[in-house]
Protein backbone atom coordinates (compact mmCIF):
# COMPACT_ATOMS: atom_id res chain seq x y z
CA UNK A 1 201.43 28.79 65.93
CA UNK A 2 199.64 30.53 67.92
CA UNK A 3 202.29 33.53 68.04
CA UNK A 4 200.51 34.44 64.62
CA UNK A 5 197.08 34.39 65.85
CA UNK A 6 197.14 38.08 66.23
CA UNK A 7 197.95 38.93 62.47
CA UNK A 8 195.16 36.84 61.61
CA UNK A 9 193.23 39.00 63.39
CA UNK A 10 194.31 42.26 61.70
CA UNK A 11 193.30 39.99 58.79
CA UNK A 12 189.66 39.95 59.47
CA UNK A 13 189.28 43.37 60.22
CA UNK A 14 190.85 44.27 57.15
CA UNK A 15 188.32 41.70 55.09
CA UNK A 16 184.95 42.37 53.61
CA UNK A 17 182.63 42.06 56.67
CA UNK A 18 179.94 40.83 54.43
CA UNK A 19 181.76 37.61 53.61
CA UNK A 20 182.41 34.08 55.08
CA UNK A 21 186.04 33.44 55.96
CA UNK A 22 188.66 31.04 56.88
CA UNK A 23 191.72 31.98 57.85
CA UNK A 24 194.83 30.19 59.68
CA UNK A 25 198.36 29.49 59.42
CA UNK A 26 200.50 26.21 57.82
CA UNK A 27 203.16 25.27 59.59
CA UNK A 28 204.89 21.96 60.16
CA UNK A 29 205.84 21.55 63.91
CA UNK A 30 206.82 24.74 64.69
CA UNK A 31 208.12 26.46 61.29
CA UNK A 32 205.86 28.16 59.29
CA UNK A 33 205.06 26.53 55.78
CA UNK A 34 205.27 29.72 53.51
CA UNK A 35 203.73 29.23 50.00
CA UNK A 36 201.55 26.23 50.37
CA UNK A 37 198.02 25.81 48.24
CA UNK A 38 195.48 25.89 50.65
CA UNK A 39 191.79 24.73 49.11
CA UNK A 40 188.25 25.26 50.13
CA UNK A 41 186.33 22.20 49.73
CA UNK A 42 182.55 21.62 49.38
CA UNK A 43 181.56 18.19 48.80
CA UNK A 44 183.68 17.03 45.63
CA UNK A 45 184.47 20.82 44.66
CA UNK A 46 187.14 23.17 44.99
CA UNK A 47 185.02 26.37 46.05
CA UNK A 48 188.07 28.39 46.39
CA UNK A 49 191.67 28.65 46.73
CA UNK A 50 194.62 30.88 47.82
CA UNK A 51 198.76 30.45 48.97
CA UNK A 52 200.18 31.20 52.42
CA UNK A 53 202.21 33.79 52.51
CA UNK A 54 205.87 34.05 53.79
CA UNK A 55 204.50 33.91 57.08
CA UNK A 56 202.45 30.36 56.50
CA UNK A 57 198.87 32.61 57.06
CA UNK A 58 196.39 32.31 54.73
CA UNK A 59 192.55 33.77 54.41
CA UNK A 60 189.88 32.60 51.94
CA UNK A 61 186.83 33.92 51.72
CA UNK A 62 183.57 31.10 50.90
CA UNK A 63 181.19 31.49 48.30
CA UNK A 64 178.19 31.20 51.50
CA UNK A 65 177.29 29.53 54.23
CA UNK A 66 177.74 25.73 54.19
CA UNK A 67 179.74 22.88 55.32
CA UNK A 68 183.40 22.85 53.89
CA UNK A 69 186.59 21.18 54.65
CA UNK A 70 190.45 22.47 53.71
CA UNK A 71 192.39 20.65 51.50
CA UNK A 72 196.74 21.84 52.13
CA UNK A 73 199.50 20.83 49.57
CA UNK A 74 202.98 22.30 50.29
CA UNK A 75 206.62 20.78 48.40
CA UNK A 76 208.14 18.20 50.43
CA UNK A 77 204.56 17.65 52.75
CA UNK A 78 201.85 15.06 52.47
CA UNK A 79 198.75 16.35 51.84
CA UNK A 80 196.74 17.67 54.75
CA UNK A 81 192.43 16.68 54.07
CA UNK A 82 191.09 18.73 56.96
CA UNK A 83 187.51 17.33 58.82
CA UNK A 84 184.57 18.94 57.45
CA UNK A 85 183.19 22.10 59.39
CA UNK A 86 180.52 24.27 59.45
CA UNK A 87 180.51 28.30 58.41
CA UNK A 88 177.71 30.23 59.21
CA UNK A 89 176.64 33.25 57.10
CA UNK A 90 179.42 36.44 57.62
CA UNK A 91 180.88 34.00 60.07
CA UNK A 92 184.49 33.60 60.62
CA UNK A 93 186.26 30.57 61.29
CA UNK A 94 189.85 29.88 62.32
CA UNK A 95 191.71 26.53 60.76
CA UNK A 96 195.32 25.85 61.55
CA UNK A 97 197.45 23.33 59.77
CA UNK A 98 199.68 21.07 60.33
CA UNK A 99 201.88 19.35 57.30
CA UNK A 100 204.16 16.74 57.86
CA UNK A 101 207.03 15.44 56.02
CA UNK A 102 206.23 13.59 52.78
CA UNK A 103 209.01 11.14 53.53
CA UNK A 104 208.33 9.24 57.13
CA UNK A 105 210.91 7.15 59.32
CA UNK A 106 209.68 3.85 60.65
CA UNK A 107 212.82 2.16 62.33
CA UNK A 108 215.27 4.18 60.59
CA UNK A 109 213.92 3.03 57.12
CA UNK A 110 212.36 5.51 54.83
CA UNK A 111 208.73 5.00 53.64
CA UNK A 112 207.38 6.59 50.55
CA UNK A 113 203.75 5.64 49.98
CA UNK A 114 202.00 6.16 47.27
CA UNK A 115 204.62 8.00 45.63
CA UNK A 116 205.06 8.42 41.67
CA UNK A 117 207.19 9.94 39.93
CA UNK A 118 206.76 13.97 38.35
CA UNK A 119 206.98 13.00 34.65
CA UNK A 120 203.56 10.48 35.83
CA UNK A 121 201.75 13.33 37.22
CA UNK A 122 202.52 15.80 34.44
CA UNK A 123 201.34 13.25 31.49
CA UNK A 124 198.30 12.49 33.85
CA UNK A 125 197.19 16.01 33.75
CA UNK A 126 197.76 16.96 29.69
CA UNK A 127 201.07 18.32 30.61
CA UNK A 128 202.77 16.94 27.29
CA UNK A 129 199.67 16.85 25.37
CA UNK A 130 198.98 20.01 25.46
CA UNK A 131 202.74 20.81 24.88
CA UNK A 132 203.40 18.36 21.85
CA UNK A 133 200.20 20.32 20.23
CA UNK A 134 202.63 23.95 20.38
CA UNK A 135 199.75 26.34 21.45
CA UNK A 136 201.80 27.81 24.80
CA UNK A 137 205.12 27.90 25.70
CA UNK A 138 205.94 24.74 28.33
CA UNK A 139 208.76 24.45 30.90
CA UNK A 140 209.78 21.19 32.94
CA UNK A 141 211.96 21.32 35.77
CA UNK A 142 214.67 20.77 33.89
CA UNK A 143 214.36 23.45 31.22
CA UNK A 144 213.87 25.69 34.34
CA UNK A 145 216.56 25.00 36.09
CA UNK A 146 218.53 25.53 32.75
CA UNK A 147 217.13 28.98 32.84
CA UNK A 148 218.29 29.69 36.47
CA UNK A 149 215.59 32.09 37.25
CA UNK A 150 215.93 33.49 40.71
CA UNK A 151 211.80 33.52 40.86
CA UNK A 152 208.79 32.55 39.21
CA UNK A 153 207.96 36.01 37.42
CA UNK A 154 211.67 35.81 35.95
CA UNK A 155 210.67 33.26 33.35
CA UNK A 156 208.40 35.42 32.22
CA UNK A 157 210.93 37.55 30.89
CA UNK A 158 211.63 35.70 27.65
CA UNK A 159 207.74 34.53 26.59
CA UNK A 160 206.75 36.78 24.01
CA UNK A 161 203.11 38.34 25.06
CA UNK A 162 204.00 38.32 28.73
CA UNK A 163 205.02 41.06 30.95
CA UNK A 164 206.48 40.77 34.21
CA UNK A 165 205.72 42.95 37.12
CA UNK A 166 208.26 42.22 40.05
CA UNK A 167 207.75 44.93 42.56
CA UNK A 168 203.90 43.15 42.47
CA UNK A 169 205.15 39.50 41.69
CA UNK A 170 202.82 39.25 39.13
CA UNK A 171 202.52 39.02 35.41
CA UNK A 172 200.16 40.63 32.82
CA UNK A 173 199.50 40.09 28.74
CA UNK A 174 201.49 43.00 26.70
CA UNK A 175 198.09 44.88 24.99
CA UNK A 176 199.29 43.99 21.88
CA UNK A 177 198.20 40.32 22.41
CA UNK A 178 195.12 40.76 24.33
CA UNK A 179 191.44 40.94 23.13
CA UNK A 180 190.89 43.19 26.10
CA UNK A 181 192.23 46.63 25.72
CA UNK A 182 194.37 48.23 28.60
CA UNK A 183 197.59 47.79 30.00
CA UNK A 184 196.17 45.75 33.49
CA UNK A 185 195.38 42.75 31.59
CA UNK A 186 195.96 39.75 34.27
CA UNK A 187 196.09 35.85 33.59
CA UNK A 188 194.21 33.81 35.10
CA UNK A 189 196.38 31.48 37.52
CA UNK A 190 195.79 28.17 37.87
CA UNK A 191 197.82 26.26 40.56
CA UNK A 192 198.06 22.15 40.52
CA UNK A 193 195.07 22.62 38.85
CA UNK A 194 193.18 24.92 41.06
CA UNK A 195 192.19 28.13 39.82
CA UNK A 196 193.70 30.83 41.86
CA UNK A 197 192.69 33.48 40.17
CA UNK A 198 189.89 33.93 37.73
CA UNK A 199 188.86 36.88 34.73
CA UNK A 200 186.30 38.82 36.30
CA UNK A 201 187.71 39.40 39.17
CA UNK A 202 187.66 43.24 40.39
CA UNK A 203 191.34 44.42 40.06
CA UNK A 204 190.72 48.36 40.87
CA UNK A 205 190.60 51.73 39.18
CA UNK A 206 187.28 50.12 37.65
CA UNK A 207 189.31 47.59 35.17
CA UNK A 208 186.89 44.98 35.60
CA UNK A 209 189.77 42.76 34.70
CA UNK A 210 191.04 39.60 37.16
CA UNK A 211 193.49 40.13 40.68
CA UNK A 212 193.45 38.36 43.84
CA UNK A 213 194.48 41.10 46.20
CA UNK A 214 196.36 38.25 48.61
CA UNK A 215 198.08 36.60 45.74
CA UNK A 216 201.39 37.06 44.70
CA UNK A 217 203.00 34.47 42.47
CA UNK A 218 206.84 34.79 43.89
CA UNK A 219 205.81 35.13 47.43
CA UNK A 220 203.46 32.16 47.25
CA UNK A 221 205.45 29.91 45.21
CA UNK A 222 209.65 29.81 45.42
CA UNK A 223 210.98 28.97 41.86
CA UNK A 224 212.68 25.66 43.79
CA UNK A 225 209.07 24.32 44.49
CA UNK A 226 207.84 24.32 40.68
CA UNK A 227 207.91 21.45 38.67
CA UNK A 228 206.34 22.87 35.14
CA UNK A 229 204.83 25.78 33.56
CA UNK A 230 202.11 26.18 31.44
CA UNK A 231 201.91 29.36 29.54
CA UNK A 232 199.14 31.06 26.72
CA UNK A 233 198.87 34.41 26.24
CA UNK A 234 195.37 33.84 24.86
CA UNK A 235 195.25 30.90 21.79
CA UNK A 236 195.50 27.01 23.31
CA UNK A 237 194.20 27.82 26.73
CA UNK A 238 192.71 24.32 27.82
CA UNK A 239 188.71 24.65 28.16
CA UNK A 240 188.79 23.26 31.81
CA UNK A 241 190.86 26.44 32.88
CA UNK A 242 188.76 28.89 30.63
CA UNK A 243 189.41 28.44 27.23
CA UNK A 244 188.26 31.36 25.05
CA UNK A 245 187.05 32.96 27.94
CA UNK A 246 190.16 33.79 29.27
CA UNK A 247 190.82 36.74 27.15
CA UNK A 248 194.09 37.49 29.41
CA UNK A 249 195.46 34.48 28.54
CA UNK A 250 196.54 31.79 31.78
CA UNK A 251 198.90 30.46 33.49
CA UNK A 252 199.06 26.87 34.53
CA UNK A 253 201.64 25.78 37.69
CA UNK A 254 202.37 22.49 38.57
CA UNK A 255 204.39 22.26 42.02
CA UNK A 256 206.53 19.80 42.59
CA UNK A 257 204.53 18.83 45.72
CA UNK A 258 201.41 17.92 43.95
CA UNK A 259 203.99 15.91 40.90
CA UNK A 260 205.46 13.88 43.54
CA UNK A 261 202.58 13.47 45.49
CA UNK A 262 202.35 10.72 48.55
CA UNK A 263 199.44 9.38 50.27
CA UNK A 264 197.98 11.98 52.80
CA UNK A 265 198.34 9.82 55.46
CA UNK A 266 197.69 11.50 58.77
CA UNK A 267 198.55 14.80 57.85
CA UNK A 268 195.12 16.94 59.39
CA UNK A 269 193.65 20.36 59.22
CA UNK A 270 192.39 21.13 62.77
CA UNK A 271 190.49 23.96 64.41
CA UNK A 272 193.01 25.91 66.99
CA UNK A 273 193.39 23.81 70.61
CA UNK A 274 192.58 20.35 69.02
């Protein structure tokens, strides 16, 4: 891990100076975990959220000074629940992470705990609710796999009132079905139910409209790692994810990590040399 400590660096001179950051890299023993969900934590809240890129590294930036703790969800990992730590105002801090196998060994017998199974998870969070009412357009693994998209962006292809953008990995809402006029008109993105990406966010040229400048759907998430897909161009958008004030419409991702989620176990988030 620490082989990538230097291009975390490079990272924090490139970021705002005026912010709090935490930056680090997910890997599981040696291999670097590329596209896992990496949370920032305050109490019982999600403060903020971001993927690691193809490299595992990841940098969020905190709302302000406070006590937080990093929550890591990757296919195929338990979930790693970091210790709480403190970030000072425009302070830095480094986290690395380590995710192990969701699957253990104990004497040569595999141990699952906690398990359950995808279609579980998805009814838990509205999945088929929401789909049974017809107000998006709803893929399971199956229907995805049917499609045999070679990345995420590529089902957007076929969903009338989306536009794909593969040189950015990213998707936007053709004008025509947007309240908000303009061509740059961004989804939000909401990941396992984390929102990733937000309207209001500055996206350049003076849009005003919503971008993450470190997020890229195909490099953060491989189409093998999604479960389901939750798409609205702009009616049906659940009110927990924005609702009518989502003018771009959303996006809603469910990986198959977080659908066939274990118990965390010991999986840990630890500060470098711990």
């Amino acid at each position: 891990m620490r082989r990538l400590l230097p291009a975390l660096a490079v990272l924090l001179l490139c970021a705002d100076a005026s912010a709090q950051r935490v930056v680090g890299v997910v890997t599981s023993g040696d291999a670097a975990v590329p596209g896992a969900t990496v949370r920032l934590v305050s109490g019982a809240d999600t403060v903020a959220a971001t993927a690691a890129d193809a490299d595992g590294r990841f940098l969020i930036r905190a709302p302000g000074a406070g006590r937080y703790r990093l929550v890591v969800t990757a296919v195929g990992y338990g979930p790693a629940t970091g210790e709480p730590f403190a970030l000072s105002a425009d302070a830095s801090q480094v986290v690395d992470v380590d995710l192990r196998p969701a699957v253990g060994d104990l004497g040569g017998v595999a141990v699952e705990a906690g398990r359950r199974t995808p279609a579980q998870t998805l009814n838990g969070v509205g999945f088929y609710e929401r789909r049974d009412r017809g107000m998006g357009r709803f893929f399971d693994r199956r229907q995805i796999e049917d499609r045999r998209p070679r990345k995420l962006t590529d089902l957007f292809a076929v969903l009338p009132g989306f536009v794909p953008l593969p040189q950015e990995g990213d998707v936007r809402i053709s004008s025509i079905n947007s309240i908000v006029r303009g061509t740059n008109c961004r989804p939000t993105i909401v990941v396992d139910g984390t929102v990733l990406r937000s309207f209001g966010d500055p996206i350049g040229s003076g849009s005003g409209l919503p971008t993450n400048p470190l997020f890229n759907l195909d490099a953060a998430l491989g189409i093998d790692q999604v479960e389901a897909v939750e798409a609205y161009a702009h009616n049906g958008i659940p009110a927990q994810y924005g609702g009518t004030m989502s003018p771009c419409g959303a996006v809603l991702i469910w990986t198959r990590s977080y659908a066939e989620a274990a118990d965390p176990g010991d999986s840990v988030a630890r500060p470098p040399g711990q």
